[in-house]
C-alpha atoms as a PDB file:
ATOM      1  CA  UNK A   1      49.127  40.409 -19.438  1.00  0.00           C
ATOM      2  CA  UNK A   2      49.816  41.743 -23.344  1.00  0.00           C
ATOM      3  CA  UNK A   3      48.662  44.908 -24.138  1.00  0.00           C
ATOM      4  CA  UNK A   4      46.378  43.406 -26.719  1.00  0.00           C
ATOM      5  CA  UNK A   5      44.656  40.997 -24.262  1.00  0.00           C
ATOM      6  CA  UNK A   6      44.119  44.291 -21.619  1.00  0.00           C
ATOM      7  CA  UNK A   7      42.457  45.820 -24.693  1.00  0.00           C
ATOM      8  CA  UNK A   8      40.131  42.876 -25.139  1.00  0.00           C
ATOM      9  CA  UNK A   9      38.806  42.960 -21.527  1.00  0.00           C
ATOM     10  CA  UNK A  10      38.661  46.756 -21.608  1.00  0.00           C
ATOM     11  CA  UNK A  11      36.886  47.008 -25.004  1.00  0.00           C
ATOM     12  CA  UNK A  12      34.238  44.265 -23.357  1.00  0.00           C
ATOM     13  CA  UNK A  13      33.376  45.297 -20.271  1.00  0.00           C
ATOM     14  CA  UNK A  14      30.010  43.153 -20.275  1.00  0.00           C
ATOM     15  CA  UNK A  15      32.527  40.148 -19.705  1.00  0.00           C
ATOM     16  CA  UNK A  16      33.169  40.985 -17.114  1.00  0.00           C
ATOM     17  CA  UNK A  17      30.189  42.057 -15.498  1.00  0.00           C
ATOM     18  CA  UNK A  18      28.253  38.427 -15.787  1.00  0.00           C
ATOM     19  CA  UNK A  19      30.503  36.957 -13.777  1.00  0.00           C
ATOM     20  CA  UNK A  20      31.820  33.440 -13.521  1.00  0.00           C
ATOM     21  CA  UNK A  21      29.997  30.559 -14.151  1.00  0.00           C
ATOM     22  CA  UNK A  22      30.378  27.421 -12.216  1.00  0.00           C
ATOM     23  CA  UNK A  23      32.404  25.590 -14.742  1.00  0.00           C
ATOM     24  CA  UNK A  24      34.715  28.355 -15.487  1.00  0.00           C
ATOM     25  CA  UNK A  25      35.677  28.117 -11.103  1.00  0.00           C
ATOM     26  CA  UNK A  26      35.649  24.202 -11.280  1.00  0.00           C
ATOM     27  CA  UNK A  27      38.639  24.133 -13.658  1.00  0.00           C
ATOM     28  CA  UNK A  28      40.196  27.605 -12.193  1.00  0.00           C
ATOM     29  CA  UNK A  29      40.273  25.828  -8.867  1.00  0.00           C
ATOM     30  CA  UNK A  30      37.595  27.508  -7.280  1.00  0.00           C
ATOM     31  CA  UNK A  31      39.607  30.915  -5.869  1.00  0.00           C
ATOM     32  CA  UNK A  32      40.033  33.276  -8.858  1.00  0.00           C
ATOM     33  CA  UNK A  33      41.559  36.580  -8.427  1.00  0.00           C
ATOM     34  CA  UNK A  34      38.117  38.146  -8.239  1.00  0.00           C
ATOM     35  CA  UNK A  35      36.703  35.621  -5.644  1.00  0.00           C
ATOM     36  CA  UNK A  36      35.932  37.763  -2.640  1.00  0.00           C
ATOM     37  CA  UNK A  37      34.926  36.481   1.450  1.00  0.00           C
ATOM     38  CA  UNK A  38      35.121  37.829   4.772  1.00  0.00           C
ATOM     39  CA  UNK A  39      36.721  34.446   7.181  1.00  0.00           C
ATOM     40  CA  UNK A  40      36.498  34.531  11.136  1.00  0.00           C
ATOM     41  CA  UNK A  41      39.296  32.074  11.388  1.00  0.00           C
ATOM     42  CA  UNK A  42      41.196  32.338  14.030  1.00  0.00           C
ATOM     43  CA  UNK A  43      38.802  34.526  15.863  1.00  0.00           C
ATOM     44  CA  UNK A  44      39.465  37.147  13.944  1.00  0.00           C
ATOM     45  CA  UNK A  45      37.860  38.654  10.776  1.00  0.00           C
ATOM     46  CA  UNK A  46      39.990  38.400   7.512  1.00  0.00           C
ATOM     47  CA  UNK A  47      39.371  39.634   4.075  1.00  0.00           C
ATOM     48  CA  UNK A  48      40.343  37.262   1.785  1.00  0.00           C
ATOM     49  CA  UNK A  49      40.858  38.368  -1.944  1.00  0.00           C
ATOM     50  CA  UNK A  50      41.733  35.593  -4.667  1.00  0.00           C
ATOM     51  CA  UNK A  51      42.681  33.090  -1.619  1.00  0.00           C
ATOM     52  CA  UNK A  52      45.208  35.380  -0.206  1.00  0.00           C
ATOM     53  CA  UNK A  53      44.558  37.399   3.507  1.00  0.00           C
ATOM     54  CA  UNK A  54      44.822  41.268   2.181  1.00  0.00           C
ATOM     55  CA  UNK A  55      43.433  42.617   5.833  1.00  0.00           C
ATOM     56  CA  UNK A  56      42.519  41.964   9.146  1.00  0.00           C
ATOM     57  CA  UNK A  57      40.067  43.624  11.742  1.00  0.00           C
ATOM     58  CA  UNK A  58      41.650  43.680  14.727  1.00  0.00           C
ATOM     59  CA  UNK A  59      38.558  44.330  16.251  1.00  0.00           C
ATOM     60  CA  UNK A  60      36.668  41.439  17.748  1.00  0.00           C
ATOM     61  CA  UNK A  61      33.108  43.050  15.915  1.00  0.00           C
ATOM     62  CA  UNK A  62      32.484  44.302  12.743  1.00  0.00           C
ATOM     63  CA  UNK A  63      29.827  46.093  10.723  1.00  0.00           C
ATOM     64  CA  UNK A  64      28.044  44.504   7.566  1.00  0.00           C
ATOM     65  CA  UNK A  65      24.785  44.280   5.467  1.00  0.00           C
ATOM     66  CA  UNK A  66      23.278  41.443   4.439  1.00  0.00           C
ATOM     67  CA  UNK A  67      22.289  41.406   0.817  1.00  0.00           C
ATOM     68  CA  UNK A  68      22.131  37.939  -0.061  1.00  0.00           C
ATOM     69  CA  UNK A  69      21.395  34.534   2.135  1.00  0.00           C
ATOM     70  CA  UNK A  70      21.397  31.155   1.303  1.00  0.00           C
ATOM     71  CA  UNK A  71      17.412  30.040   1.868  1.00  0.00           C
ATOM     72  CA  UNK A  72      19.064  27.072   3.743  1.00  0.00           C
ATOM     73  CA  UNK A  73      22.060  25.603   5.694  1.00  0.00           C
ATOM     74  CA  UNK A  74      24.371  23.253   3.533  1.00  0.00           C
ATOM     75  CA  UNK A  75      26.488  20.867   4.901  1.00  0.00           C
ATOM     76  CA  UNK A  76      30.198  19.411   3.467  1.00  0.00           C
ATOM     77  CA  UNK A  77      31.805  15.991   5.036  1.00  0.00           C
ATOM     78  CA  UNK A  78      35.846  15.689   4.669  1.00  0.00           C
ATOM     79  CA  UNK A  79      37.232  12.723   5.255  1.00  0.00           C
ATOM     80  CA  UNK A  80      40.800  12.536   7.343  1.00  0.00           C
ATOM     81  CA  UNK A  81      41.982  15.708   9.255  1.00  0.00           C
ATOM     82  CA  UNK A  82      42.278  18.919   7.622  1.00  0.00           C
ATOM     83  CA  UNK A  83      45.561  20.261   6.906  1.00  0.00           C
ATOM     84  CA  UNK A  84      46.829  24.174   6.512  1.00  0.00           C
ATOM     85  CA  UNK A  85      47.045  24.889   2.898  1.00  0.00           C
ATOM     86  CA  UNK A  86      45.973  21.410   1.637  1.00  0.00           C
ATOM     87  CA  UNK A  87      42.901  22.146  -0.810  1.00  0.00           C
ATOM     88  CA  UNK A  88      40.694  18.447  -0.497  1.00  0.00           C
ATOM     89  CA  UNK A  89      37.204  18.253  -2.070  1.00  0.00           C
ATOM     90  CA  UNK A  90      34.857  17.142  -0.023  1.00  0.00           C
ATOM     91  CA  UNK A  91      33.270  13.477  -0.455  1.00  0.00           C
ATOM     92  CA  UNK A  92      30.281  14.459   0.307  1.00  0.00           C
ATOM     93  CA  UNK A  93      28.034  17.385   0.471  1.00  0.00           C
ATOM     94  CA  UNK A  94      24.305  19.494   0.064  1.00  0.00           C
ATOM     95  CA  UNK A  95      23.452  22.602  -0.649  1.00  0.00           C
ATOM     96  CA  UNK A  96      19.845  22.355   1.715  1.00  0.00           C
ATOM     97  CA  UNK A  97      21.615  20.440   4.202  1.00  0.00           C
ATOM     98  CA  UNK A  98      18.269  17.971   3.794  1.00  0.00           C
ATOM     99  CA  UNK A  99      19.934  15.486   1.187  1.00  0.00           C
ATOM    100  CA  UNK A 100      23.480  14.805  -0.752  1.00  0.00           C
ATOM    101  CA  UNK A 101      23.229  16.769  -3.940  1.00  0.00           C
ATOM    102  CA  UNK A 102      22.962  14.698  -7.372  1.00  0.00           C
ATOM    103  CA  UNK A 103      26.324  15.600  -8.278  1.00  0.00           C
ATOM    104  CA  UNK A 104      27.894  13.482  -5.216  1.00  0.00           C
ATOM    105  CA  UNK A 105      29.283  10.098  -6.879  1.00  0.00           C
ATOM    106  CA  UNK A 106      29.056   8.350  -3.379  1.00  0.00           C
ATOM    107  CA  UNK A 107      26.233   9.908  -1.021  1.00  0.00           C
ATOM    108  CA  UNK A 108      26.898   8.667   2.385  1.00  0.00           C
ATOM    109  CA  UNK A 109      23.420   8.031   3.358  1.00  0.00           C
ATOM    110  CA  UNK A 110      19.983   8.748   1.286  1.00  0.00           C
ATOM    111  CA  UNK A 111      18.834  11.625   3.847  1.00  0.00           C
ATOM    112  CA  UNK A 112      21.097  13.722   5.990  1.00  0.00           C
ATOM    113  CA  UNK A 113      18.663  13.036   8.895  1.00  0.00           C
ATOM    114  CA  UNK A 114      19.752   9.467   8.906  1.00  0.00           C
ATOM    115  CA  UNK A 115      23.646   9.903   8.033  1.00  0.00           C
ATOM    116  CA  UNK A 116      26.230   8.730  10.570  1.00  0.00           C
ATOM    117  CA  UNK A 117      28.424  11.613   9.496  1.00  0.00           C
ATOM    118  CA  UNK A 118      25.489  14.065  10.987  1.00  0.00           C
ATOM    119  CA  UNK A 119      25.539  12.399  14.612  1.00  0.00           C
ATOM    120  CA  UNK A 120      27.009  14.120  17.366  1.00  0.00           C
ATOM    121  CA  UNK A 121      30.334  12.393  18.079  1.00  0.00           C
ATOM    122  CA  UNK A 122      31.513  11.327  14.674  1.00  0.00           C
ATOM    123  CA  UNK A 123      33.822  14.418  14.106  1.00  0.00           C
ATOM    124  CA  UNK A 124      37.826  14.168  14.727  1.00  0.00           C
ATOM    125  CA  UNK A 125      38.729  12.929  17.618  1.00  0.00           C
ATOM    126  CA  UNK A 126      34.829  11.749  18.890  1.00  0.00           C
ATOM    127  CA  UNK A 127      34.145  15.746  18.736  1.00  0.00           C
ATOM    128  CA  UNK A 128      30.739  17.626  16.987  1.00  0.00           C
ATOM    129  CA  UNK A 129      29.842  15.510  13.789  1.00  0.00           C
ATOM    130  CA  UNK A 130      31.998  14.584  10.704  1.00  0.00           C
ATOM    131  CA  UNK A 131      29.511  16.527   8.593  1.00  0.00           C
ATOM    132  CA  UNK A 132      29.756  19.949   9.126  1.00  0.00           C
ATOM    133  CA  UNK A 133      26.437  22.447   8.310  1.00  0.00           C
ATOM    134  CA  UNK A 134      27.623  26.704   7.849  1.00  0.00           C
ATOM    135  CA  UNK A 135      25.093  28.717   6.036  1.00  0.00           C
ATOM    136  CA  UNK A 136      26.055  31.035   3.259  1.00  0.00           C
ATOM    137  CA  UNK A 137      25.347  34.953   3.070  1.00  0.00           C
ATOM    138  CA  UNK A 138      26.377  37.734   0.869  1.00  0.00           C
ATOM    139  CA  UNK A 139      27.361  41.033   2.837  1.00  0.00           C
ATOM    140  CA  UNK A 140      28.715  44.571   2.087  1.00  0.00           C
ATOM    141  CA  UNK A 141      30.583  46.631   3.929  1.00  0.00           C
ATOM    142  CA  UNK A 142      28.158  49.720   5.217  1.00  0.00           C
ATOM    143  CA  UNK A 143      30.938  52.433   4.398  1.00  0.00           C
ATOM    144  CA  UNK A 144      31.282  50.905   0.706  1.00  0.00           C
ATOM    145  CA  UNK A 145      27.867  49.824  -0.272  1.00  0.00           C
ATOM    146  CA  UNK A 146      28.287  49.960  -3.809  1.00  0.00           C
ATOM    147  CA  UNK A 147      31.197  48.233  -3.133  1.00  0.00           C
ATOM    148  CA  UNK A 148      33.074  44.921  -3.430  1.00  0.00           C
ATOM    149  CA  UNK A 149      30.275  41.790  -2.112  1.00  0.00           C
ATOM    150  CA  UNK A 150      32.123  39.271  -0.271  1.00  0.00           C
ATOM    151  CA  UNK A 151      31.021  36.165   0.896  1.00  0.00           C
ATOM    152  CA  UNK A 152      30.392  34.997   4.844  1.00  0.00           C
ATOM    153  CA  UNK A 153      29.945  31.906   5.655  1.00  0.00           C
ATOM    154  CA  UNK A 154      29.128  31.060   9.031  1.00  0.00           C
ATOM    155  CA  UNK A 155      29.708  27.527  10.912  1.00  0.00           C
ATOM    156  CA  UNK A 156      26.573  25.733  12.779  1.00  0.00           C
ATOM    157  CA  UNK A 157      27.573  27.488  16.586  1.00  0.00           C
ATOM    158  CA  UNK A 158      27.609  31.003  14.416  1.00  0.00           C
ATOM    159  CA  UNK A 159      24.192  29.744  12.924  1.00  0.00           C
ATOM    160  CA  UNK A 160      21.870  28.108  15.608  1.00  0.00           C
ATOM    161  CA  UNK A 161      21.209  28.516  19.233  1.00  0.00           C
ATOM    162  CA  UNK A 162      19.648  30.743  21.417  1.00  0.00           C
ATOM    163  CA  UNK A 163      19.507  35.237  21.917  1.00  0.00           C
ATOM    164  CA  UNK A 164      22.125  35.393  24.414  1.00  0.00           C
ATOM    165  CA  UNK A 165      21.982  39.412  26.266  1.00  0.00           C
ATOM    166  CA  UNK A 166      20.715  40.966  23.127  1.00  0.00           C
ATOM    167  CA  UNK A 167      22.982  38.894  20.451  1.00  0.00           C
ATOM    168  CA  UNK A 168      21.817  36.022  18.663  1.00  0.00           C
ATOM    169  CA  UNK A 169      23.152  33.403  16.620  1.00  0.00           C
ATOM    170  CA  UNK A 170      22.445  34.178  12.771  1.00  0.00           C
ATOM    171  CA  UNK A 171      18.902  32.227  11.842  1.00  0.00           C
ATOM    172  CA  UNK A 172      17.341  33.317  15.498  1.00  0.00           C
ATOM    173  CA  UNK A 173      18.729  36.425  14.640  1.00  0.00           C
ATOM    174  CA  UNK A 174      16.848  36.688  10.911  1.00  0.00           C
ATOM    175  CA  UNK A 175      13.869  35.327  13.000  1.00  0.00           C
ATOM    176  CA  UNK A 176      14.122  37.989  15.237  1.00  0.00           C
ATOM    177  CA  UNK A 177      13.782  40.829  12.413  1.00  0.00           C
ATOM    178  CA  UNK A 178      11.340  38.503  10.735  1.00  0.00           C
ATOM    179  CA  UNK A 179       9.047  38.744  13.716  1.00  0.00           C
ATOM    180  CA  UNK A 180       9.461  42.485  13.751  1.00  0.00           C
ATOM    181  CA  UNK A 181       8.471  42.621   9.824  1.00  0.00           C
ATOM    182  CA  UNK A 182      11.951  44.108   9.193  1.00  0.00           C
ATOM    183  CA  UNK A 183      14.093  42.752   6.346  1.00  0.00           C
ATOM    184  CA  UNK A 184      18.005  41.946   6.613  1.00  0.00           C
ATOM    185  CA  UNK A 185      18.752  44.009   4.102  1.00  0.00           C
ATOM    186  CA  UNK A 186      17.403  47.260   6.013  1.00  0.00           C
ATOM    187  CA  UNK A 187      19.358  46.827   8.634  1.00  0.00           C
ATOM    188  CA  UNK A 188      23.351  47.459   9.460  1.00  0.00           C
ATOM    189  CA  UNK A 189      24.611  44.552  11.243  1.00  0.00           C
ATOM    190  CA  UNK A 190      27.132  44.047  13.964  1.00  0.00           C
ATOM    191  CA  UNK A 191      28.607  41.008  14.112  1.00  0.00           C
ATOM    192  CA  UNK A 192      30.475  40.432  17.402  1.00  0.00           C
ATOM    193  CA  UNK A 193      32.521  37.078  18.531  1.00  0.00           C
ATOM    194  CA  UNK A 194      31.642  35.197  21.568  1.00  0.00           C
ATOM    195  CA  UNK A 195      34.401  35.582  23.422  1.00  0.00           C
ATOM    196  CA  UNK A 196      33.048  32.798  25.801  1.00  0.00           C
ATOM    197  CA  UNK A 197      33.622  30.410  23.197  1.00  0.00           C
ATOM    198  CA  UNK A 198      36.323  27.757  22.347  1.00  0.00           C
ATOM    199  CA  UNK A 199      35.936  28.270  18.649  1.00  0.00           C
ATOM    200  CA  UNK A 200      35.162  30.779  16.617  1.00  0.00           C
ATOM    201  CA  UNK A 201      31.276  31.819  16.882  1.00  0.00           C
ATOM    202  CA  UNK A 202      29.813  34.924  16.215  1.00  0.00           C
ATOM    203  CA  UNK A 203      26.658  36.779  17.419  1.00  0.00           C
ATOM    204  CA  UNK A 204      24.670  39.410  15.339  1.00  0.00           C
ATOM    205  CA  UNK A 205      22.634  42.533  16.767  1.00  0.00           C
ATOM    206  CA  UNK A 206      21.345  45.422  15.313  1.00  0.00           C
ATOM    207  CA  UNK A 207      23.419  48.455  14.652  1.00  0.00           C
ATOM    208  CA  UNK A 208      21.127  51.250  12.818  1.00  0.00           C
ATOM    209  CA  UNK A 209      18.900  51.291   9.740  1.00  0.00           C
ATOM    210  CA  UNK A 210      20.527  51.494   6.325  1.00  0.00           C
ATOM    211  CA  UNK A 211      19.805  55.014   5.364  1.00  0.00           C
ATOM    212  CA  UNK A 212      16.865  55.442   3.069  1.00  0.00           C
ATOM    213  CA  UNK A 213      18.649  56.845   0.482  1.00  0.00           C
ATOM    214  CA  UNK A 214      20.848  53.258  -0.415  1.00  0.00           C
ATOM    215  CA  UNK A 215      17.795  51.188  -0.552  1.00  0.00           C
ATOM    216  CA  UNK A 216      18.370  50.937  -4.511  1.00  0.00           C
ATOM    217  CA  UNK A 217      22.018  50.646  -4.027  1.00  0.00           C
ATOM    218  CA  UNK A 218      21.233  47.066  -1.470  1.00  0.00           C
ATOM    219  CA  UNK A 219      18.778  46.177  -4.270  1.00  0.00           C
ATOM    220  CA  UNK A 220      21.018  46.274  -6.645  1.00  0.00           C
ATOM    221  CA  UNK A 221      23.889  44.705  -5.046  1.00  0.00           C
ATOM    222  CA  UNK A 222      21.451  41.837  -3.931  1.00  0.00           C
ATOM    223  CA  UNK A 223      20.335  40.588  -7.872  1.00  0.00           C
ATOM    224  CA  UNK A 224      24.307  41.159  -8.526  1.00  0.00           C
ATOM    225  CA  UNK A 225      26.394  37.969  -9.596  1.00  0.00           C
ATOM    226  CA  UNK A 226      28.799  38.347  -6.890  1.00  0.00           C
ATOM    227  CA  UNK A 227      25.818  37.696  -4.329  1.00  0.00           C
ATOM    228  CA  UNK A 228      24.212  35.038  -6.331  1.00  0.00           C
ATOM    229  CA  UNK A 229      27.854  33.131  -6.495  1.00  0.00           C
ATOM    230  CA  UNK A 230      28.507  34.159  -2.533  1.00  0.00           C
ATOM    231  CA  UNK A 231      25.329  31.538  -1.086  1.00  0.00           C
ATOM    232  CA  UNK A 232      25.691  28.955  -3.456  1.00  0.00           C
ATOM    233  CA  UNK A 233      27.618  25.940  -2.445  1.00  0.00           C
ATOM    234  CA  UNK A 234      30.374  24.811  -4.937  1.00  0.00           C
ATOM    235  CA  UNK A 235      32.579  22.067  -3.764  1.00  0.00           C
ATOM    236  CA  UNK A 236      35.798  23.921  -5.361  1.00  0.00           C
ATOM    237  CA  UNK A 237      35.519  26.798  -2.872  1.00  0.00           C
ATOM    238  CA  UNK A 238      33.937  25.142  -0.024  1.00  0.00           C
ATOM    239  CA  UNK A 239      35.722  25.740   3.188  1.00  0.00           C
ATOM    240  CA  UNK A 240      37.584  23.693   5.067  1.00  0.00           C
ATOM    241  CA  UNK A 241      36.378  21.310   7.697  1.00  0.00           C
ATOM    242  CA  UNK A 242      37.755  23.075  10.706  1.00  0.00           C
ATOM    243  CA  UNK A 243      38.754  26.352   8.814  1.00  0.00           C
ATOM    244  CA  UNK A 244      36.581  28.124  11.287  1.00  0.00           C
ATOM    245  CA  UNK A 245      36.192  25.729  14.168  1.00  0.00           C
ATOM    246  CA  UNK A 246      39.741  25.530  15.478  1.00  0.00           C
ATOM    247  CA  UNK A 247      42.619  28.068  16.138  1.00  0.00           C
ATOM    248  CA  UNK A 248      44.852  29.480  13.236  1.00  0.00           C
ATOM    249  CA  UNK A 249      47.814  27.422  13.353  1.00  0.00           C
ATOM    250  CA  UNK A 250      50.341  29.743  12.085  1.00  0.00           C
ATOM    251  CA  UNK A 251      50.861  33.405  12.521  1.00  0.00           C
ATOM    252  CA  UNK A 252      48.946  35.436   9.814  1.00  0.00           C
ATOM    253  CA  UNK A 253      50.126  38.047   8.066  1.00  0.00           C
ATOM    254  CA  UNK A 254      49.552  41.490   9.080  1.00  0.00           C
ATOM    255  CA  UNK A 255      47.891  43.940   6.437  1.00  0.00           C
ATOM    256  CA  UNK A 256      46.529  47.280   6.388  1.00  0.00           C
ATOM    257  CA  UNK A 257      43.189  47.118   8.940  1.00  0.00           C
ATOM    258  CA  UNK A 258      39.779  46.492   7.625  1.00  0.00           C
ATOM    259  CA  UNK A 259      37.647  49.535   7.481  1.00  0.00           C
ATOM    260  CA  UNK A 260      35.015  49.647   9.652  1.00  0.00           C
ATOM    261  CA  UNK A 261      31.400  51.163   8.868  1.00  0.00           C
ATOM    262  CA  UNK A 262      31.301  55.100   9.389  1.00  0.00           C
ATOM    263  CA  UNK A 263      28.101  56.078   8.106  1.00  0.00           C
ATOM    264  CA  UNK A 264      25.560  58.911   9.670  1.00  0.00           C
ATOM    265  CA  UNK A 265      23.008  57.584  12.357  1.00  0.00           C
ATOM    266  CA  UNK A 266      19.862  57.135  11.400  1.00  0.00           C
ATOM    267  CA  UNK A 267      17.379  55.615  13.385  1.00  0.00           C
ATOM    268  CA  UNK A 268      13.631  53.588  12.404  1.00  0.00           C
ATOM    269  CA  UNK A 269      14.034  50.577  11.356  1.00  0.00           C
ATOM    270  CA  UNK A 270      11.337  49.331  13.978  1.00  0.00           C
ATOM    271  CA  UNK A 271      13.304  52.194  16.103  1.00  0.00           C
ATOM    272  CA  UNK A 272      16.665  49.812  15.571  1.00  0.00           C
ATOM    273  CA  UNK A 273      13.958  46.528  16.846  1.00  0.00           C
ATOM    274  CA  UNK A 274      13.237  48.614  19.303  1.00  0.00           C
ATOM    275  CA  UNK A 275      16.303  49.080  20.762  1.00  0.00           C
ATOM    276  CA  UNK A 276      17.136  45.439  20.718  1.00  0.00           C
ATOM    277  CA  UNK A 277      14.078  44.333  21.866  1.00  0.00           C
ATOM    278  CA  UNK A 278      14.777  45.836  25.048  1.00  0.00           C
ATOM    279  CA  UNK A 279      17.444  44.216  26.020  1.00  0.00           C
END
């Protein structure tokens, strides 16, 4: 980058600060430099800046608050296999996994109730369903609050299902605090993978309350255009198919280790649901 053009982005730091529009990432391709996202691929938890793996936790849990959720599951249908490193649009998709937005140029059905491509056995190989549903958050890492917002999305077995020993799947699990009139955002949240699982899933639990004194900080980072860009559904940056249903194929590279939350405990929050809902 010329000096001069460094200049221009430093003498207009507003630029910056709004964000990219949707337009802007269609022709980009969809992962810019600043594009940020947490990926359990592999069973593992990634941080993925501009595309690239920067870090990996090698611990199978990890730490986050919610700022930002999607108000519904989407959905995306491939066709063919997915292939490492092959970027394929998807030829179909919808943002409130309900109906094919108005932007698909061939919907595969009217409703995604009564798509073929939703029933059970249409996926590769006679396995789950062609069209796959993964729900869309916004998260920040509790020992960087102000920090970078990256993007989770989570794949229908991290999404539905039932509490299983205190963990739950990530809608029961918003249900859960729901029905304790406690907000996602107040809470620190450990996400944990299933180890009993063939794929990649991952079960959430409470950790601790946020402490009081980064409630504007979560505010703030929730109205942010990072968050609002994290939960919607773009077909440029949608994930793959089977990015987080099957095994990494190749070796990852190794990178410095994700930071994990190390913040002071404080309790409330509903005494941290109390305790679980007593597990």
């Amino acid at each position: 980058m010329s000096n001069e053009l460094a200049n221009f982005f430093e003498n207009n730091p507003a630029l910056i600060e709004q964000g990219l529009d949707e337009d802007t990432l269609a022709v980009a391709g969809g992962a810019t430099k600043g594009s940020k996202r947490i990926s359990i691929k592999g069973r593992v938890f990634r941080k993925i800046v501009g595309g690239k793996e920067v870090s990996v936790n090698e611990e199978n849990w990890m730490n986050v608050i919610f700022v930002k959720m999607a108000h519904e599951a989407s959905r995306t249908c491939y066709e063919g296999a997915y292939r490492e490193g092959e970027k394929t649009s998807p030829s179909c998709w919808s943002s409130d996994s309900k109906k094919p937005d108005p932007s698909v140029p061939t919907p595969a059905a009217a409703s995604c109730d009564n798509c073929p491509n939703s029933v059970k056995g249409s996926g590769q190989g006679g396995n789950g369903t062609k069209c796959k549903l993964s729900w869309r958050t916004a998260v920040v890492l509790p020992n960087d609050p102000a920090g970078d917002v990256y993007q989770l999305v989570l794949p229908a077995m991290s999404s539905f299902g039932k509490e299983e020993n205190g963990r739950w799947p990530f809608r029961p699990f918003i249900q859960m605090l729901a029905n304790n009139n406690v907000s996602a955002g107040k809470i620190i949240t450990k996400m944990q993978f299933d180890i009993k699982a063939p794929v990649p899933r991952v079960l959430f639990s409470p950790a601790q309350a946020v402490p009081p004194e980064l409630k504007d900080t979560i505010m703030k980072q929730s109205k942010s255009v990072a968050a609002e860009n994290a939960i919607k559904l773009t077909v440029f940056q949608a994930d793959s198919p089977d990015e987080v249903e099957a095994p990494a194929t190749t070796e990852p590279i190794k990178r410095e280790s994700v930071k994990k939350a190390a913040v002071e405990p404080v309790e409330d929050a509903t005494e941290i649901i109390k305790k679980w809902t007593k597990k």
